[in-house]
C-alpha atoms as a PDB file:
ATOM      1  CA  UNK A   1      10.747  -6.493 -29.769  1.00  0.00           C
ATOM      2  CA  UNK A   2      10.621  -3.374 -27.771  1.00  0.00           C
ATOM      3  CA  UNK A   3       7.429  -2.858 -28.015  1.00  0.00           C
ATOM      4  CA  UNK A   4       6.256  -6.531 -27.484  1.00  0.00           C
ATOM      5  CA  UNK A   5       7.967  -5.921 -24.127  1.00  0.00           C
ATOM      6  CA  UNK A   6       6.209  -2.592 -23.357  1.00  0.00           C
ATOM      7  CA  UNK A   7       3.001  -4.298 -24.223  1.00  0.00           C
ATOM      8  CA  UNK A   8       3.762  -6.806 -21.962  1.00  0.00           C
ATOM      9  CA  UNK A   9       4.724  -4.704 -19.328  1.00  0.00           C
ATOM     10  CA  UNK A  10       1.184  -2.537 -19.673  1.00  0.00           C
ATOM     11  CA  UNK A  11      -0.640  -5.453 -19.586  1.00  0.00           C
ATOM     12  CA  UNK A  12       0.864  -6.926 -16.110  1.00  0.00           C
ATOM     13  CA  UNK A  13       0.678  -3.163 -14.804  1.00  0.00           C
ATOM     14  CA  UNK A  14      -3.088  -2.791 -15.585  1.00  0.00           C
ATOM     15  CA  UNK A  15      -3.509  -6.114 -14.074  1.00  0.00           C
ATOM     16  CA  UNK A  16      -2.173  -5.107 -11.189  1.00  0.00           C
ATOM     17  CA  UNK A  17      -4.588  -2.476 -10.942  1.00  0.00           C
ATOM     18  CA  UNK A  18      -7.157  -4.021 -11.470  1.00  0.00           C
ATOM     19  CA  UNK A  19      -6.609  -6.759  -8.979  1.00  0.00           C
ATOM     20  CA  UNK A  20      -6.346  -3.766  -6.258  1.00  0.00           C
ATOM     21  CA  UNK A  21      -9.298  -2.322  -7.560  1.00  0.00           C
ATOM     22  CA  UNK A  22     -10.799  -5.228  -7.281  1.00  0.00           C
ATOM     23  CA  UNK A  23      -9.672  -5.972  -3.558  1.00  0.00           C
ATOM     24  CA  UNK A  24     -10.330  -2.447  -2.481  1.00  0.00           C
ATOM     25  CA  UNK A  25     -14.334  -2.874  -3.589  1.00  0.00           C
ATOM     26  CA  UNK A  26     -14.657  -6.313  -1.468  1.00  0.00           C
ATOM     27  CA  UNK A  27     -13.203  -4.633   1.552  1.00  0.00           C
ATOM     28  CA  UNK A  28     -15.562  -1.892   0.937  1.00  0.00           C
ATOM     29  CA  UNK A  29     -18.205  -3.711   0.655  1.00  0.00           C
ATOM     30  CA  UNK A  30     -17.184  -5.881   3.604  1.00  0.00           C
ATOM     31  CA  UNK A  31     -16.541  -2.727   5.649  1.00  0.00           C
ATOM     32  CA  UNK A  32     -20.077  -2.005   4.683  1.00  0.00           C
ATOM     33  CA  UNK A  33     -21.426  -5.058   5.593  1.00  0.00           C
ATOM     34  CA  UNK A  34     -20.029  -4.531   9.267  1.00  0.00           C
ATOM     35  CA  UNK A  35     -21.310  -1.183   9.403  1.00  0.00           C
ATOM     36  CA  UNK A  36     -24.719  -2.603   8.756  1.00  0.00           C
ATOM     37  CA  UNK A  37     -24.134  -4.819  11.699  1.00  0.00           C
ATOM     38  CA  UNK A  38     -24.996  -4.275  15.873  1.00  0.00           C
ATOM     39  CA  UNK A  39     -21.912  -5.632  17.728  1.00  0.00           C
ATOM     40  CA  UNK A  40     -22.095  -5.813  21.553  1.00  0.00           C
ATOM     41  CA  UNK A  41     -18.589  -4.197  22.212  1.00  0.00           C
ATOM     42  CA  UNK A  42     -16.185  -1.743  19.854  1.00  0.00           C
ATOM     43  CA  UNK A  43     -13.760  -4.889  19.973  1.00  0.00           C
ATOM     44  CA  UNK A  44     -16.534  -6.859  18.079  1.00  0.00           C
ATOM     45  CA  UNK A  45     -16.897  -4.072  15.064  1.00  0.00           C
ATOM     46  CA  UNK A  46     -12.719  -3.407  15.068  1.00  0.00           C
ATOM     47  CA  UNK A  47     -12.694  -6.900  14.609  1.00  0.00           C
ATOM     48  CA  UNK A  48     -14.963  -7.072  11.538  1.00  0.00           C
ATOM     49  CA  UNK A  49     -13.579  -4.289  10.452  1.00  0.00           C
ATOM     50  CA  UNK A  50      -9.765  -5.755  10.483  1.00  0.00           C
ATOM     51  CA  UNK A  51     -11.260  -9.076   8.630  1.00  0.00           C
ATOM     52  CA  UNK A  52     -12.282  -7.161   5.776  1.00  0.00           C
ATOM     53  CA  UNK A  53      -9.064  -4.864   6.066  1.00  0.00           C
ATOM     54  CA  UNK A  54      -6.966  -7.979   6.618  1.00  0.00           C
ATOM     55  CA  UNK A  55      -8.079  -8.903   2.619  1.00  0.00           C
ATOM     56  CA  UNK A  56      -5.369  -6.106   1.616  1.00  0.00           C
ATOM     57  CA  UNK A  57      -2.189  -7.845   2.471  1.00  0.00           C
ATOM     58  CA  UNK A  58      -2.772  -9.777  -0.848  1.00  0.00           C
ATOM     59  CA  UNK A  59      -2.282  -6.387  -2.647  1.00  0.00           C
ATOM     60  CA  UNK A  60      -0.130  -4.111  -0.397  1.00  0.00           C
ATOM     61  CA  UNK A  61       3.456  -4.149  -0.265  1.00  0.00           C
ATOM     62  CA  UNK A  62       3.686  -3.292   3.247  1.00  0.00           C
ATOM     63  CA  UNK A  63       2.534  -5.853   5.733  1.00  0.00           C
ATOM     64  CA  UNK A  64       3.683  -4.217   8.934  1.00  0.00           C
ATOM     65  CA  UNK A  65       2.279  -1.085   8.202  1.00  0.00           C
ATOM     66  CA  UNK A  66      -1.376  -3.281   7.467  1.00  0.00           C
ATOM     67  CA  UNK A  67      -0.433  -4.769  11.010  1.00  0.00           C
ATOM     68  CA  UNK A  68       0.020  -1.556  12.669  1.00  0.00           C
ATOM     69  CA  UNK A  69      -3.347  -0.396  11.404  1.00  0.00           C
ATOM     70  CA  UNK A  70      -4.675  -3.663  12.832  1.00  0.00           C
ATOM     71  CA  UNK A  71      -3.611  -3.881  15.939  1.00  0.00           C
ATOM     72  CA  UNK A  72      -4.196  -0.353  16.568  1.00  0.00           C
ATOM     73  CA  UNK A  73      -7.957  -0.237  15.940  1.00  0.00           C
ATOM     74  CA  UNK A  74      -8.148  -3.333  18.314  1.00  0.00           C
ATOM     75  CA  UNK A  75      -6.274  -1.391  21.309  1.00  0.00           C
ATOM     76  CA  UNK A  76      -8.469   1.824  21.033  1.00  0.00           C
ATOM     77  CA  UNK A  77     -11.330  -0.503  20.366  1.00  0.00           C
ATOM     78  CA  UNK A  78     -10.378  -1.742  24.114  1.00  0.00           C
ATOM     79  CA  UNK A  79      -9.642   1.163  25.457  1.00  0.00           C
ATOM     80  CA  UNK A  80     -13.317   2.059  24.287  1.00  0.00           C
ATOM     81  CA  UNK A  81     -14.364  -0.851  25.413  1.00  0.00           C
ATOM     82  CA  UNK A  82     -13.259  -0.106  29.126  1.00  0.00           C
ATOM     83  CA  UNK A  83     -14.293   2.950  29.428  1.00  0.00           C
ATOM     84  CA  UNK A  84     -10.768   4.558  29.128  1.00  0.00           C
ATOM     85  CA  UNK A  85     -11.530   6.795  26.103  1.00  0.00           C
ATOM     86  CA  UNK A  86     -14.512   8.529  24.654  1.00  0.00           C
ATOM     87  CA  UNK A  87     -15.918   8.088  20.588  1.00  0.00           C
ATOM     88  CA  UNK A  88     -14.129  11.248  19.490  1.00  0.00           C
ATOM     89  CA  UNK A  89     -10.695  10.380  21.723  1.00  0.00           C
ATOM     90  CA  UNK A  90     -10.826   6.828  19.701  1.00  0.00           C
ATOM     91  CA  UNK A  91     -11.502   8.809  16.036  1.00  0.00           C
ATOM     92  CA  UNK A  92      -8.566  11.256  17.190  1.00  0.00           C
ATOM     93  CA  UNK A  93      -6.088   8.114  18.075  1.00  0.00           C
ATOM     94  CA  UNK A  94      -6.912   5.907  14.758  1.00  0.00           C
ATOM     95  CA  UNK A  95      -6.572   9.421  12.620  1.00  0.00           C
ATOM     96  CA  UNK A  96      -2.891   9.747  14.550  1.00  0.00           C
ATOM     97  CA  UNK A  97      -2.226   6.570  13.662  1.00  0.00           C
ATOM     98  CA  UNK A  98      -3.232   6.317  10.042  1.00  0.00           C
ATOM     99  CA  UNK A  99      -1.401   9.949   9.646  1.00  0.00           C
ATOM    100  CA  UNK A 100       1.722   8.130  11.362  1.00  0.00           C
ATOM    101  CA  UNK A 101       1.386   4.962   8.687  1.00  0.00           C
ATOM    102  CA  UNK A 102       0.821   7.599   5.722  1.00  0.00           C
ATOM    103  CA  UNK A 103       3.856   9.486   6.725  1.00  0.00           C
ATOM    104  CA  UNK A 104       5.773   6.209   6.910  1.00  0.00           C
ATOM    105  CA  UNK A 105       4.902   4.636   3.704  1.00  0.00           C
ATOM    106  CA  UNK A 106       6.010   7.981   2.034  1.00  0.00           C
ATOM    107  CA  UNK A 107       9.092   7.904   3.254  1.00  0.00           C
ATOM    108  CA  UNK A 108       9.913   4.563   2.501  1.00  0.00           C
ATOM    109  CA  UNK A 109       8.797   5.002  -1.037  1.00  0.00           C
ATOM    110  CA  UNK A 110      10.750   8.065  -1.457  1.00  0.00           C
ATOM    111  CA  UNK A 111      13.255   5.836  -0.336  1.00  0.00           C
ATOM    112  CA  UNK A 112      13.087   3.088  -2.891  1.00  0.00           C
ATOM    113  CA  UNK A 113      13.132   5.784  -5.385  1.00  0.00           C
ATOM    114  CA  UNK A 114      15.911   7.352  -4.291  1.00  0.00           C
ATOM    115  CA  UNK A 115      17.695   3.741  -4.215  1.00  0.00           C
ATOM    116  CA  UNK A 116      16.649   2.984  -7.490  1.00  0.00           C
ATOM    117  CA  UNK A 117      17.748   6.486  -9.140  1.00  0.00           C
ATOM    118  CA  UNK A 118      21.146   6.003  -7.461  1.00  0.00           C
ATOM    119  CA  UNK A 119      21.320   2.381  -8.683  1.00  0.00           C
ATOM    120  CA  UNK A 120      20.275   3.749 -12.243  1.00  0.00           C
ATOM    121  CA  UNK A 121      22.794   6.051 -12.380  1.00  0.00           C
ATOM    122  CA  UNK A 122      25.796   4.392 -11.037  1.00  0.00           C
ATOM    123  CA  UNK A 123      25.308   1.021 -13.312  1.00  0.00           C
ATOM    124  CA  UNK A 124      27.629   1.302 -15.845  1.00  0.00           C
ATOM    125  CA  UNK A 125      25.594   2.316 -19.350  1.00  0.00           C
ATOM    126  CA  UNK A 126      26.443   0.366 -22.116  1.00  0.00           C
ATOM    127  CA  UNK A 127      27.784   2.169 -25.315  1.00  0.00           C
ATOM    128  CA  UNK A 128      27.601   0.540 -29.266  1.00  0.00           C
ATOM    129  CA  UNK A 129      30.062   2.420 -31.342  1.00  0.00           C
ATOM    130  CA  UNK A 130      29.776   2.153 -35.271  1.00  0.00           C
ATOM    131  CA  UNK A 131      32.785   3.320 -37.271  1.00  0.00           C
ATOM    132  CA  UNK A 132      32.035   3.632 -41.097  1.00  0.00           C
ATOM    133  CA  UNK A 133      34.623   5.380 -42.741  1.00  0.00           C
ATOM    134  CA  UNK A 134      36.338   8.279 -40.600  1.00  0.00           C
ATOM    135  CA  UNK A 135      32.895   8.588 -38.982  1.00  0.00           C
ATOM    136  CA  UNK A 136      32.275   6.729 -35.512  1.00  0.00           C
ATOM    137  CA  UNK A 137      28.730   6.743 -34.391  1.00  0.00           C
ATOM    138  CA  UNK A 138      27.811   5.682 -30.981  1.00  0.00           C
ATOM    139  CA  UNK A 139      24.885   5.123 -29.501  1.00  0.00           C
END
């Protein structure tokens, strides 16, 4: 039974996987498809871009952090846009905010870990006890 339930559990797991996988090469080749592409304004080409990024939130467990990346390409596109900022002060702001997402989605997964270790060990563990004899075997 165990291992019917292991098997089970590999299977949904590589699915998983693979459905990512499987996301991750459309946006690529989305992405790519954009790149390909003459827009008239940064705006236009953040906004392809975020279409084909946008195809994540089926597979990504954080939807605010997706946002964030969003929204922030748009407003440095803008900025761009206007004149306010140059290429490389656009390339430095998205890298500031993708190291800003990165740091936050570690910490909230250390988090869950944390939460689920402390969950595992303060559930109460249940113990079979066998006598036969004078022996008791638990287990």
């Amino acid at each position: 039974m165990k291992l019917v339930v292991l098997a089970a559990v590999a299977m949904a797991m590589a699915g998983c996987v693979s459905r990512q996988a499987e996301v991750q090469k459309q946006i690529a080749a989305d992405k790519e498809i954009c790149r390909s592409q003459t827009f008239p304004t940064k705006v236009a080409f953040a906004r392809c871009i975020n279409s084909a990024e946008q195809k994540m939130s089926a597979v990504y467990d954080k939807p605010d952090l997706l946002q964030l990346r969003l929204a922030s390409r748009l407003a440095i596109a803008e900025k761009q846009d206007k004149g306010q900022i140059s290429d490389a002060q656009a390339e430095l702001e998205f890298a500031q905010v993708g190291a800003q997402i990165g740091t936050q989605e570690a910490t909230r997964n250390s988090n869950a870990e944390m939460a689920s270790a402390a969950s595992a060990a303060a559930s109460p563990r249940r113990v079979t006890c066998s006598r036969i004899g004078n022996s008791v075997t638990c287990f």
